[in-house]
Protein backbone atom coordinates (compact mmCIF):
# COMPACT_ATOMS: atom_id res chain seq x y z
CA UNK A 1 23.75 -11.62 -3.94
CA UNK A 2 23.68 -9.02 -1.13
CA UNK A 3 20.18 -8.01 0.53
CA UNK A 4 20.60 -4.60 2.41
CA UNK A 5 18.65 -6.60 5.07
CA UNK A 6 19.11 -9.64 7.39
CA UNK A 7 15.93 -10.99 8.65
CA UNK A 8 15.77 -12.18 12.41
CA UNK A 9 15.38 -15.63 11.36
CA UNK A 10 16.49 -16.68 8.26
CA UNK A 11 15.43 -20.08 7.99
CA UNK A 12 11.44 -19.02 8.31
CA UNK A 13 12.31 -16.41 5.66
CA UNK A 14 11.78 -16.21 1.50
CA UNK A 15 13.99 -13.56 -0.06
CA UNK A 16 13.17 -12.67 -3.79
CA UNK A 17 14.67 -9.95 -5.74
CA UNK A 18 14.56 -8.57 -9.69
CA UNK A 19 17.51 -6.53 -11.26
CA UNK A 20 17.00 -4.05 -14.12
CA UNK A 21 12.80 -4.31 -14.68
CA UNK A 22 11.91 -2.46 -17.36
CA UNK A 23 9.01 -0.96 -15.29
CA UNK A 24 8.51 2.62 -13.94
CA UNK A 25 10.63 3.54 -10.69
CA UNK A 26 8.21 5.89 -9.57
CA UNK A 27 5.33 3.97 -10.41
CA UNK A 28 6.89 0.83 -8.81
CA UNK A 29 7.86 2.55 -5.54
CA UNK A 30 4.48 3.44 -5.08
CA UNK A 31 2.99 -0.08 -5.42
CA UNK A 32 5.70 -2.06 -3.20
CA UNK A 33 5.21 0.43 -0.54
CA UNK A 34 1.31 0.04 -0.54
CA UNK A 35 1.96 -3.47 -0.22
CA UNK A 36 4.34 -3.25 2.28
CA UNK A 37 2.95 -4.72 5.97
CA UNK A 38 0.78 -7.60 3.71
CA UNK A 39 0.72 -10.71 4.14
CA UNK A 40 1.84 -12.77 1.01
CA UNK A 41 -2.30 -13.80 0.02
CA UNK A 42 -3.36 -10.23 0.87
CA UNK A 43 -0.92 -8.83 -1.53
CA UNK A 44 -1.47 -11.10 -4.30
CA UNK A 45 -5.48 -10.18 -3.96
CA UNK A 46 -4.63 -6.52 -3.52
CA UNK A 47 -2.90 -6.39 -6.77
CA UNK A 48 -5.25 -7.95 -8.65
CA UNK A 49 -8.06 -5.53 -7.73
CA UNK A 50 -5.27 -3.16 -8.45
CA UNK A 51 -5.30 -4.36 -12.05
CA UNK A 52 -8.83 -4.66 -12.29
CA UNK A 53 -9.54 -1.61 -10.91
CA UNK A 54 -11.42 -1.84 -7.82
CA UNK A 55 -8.76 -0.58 -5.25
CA UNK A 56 -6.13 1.93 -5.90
CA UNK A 57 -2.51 2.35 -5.39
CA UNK A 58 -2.24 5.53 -3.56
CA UNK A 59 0.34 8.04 -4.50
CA UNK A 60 2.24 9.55 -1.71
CA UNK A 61 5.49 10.48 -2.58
CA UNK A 62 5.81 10.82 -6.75
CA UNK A 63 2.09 12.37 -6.43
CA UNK A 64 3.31 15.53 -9.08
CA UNK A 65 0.16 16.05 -11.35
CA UNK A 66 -1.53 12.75 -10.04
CA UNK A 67 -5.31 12.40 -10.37
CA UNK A 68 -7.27 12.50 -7.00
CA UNK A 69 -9.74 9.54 -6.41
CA UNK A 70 -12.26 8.52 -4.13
CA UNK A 71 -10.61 4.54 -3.76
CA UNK A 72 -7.41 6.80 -2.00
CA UNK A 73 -9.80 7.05 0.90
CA UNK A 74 -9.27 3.97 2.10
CA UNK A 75 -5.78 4.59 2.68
CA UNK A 76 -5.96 8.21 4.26
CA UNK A 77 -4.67 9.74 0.89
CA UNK A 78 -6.45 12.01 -2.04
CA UNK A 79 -4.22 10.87 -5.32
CA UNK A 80 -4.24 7.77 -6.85
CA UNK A 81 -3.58 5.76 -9.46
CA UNK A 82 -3.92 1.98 -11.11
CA UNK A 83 -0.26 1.26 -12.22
CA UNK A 84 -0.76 -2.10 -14.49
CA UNK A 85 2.71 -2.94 -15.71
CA UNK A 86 3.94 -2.13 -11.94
CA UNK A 87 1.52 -4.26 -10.40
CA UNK A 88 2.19 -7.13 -12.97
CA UNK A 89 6.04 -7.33 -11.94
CA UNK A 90 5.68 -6.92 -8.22
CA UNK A 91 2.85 -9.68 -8.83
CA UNK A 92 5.29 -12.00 -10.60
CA UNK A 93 7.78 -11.45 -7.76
CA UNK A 94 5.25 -12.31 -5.01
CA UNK A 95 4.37 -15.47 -6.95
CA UNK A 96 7.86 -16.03 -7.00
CA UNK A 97 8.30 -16.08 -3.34
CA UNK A 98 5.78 -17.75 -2.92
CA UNK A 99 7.88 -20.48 -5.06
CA UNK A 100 10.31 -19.72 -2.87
CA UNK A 101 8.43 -20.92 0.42
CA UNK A 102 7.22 -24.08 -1.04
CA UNK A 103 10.92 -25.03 -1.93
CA UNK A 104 12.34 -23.75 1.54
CA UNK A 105 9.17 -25.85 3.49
CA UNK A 106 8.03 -22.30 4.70
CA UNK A 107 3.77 -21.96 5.32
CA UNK A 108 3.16 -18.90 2.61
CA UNK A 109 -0.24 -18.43 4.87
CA UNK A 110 1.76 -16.80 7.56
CA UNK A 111 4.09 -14.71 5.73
CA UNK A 112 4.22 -11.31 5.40
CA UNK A 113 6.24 -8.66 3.75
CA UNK A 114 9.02 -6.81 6.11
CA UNK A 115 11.24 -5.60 4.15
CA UNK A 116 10.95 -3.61 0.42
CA UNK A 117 13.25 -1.85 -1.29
CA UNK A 118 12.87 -0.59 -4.96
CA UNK A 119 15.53 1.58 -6.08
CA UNK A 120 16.47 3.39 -9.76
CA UNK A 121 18.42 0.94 -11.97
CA UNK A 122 20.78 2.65 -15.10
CA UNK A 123 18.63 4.56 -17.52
CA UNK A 124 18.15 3.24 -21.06
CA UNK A 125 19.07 5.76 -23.78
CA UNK A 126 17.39 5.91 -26.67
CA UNK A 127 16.77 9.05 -29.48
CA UNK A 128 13.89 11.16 -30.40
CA UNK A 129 14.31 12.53 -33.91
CA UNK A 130 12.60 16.58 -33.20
CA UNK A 131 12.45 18.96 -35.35
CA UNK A 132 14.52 21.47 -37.14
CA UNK A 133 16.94 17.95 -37.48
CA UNK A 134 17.81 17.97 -33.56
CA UNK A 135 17.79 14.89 -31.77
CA UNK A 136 16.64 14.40 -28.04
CA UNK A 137 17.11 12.14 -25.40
CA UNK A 138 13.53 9.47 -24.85
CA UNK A 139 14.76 7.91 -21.77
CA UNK A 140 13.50 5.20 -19.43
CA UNK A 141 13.33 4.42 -16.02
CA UNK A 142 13.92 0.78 -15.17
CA UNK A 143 14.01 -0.38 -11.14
CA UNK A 144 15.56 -2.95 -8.83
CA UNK A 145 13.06 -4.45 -6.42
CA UNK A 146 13.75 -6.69 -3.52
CA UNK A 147 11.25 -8.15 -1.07
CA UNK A 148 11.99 -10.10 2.43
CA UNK A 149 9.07 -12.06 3.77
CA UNK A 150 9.42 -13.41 7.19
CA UNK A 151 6.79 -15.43 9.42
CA UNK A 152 4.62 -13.97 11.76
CA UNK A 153 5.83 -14.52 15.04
CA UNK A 154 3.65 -16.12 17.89
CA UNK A 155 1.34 -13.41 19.48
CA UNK A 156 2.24 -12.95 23.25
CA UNK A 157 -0.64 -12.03 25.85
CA UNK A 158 -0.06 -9.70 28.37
CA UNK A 159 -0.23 -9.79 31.98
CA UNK A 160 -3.58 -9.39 33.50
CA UNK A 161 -1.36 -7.70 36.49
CA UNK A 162 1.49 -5.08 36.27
CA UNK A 163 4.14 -5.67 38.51
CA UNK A 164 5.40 -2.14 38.15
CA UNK A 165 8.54 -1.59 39.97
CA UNK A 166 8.51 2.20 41.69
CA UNK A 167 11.69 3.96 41.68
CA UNK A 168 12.55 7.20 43.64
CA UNK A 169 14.40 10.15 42.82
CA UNK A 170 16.83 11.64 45.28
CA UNK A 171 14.49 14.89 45.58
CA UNK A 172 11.72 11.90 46.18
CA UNK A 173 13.98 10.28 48.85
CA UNK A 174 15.30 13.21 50.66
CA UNK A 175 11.10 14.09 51.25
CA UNK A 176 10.40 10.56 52.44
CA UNK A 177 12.98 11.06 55.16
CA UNK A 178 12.28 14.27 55.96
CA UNK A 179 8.55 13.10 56.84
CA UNK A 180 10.19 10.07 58.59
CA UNK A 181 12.19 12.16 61.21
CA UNK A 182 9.54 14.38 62.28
């Protein structure tokens, strides 16, 4: 299948998708993008403190008539919430890369998570009986979620000097030689 995203090197990086989870969109947008920067260990320990509630997903987007909550702190927010089922998925999935590492002969220590994308999948349609005999819609909101983990790249040092090259502009240039003739 297609990836809306090509990593920079794809032989030190673990794709891993799901189509059609029966899990909230909203709920699941909010927890891939919290996650989003990890590294593959520090997302897996994330989410189950997520679960267990000692950090927070924070809400930033689909925040409508979300709770505030002192664990949003930590991420420069107000609302949050604990999103179980969410977390559960997106945990499976990082498992599953993980999986997918150990096959390719990838180190899951270094990677981390560049690229998410969760988007709405087809509604399911199913029928609330109301009264007066009417009949409504009871809807839900499934999701597709991919994930691209790629290795962290060697960290570079930089140079104790600058060479900084000066350039001149031609107002610069025509005061230069104005000082050089006189």
């Amino acid at each position: 299948m297609r990836y809306t995203y090509e990593p920079r090197n794809p032989a030190k990086a673990v794709r891993v998708r799901g189509s059609d989870i029966r899990v909230h969109y909203k709920n699941t947008y909010e927890v891939c993008q919290a996650i989003k920067g990890m590294n593959l260990k520090a997302a897996e320990t994330y989410l189950e403190d997520v679960m267990e509630h000692k950090q927070v997903v924070p809400f930033r987007k689909f925040c409508g008539g979300v709770g505030r909550t002192a664990q949003a702190k930590a991420f420069k927010a107000t609302q949050g919430r604990w999103p179980t089922k969410s977390c559960k998925v997106v945990l499976g999935l990082l498992r599953q890369a993980e999986a997918n590492a150990d096959y390719k002969g990838v180190d899951a220590e270094g990677l981390t998570l560049t690229h998410v994308q969760v988007n709405e999948a087809q509604r399911g349609r199913r029928r609330t009986y109301r009264a007066h005999g009417r009949i409504g819609p009871y809807m839900n909101s499934p999701a597709h979620i991919e994930f691209i983990f790629e290795q962290d790249d060697e960290t570079v040092e930089k140079p104790t000097e600058s060479t900084r090259i000066v350039k001149f502009t031609k107002k610069q240039f025509a005061k230069r030689r104005l000082h050089i003739g006189n």
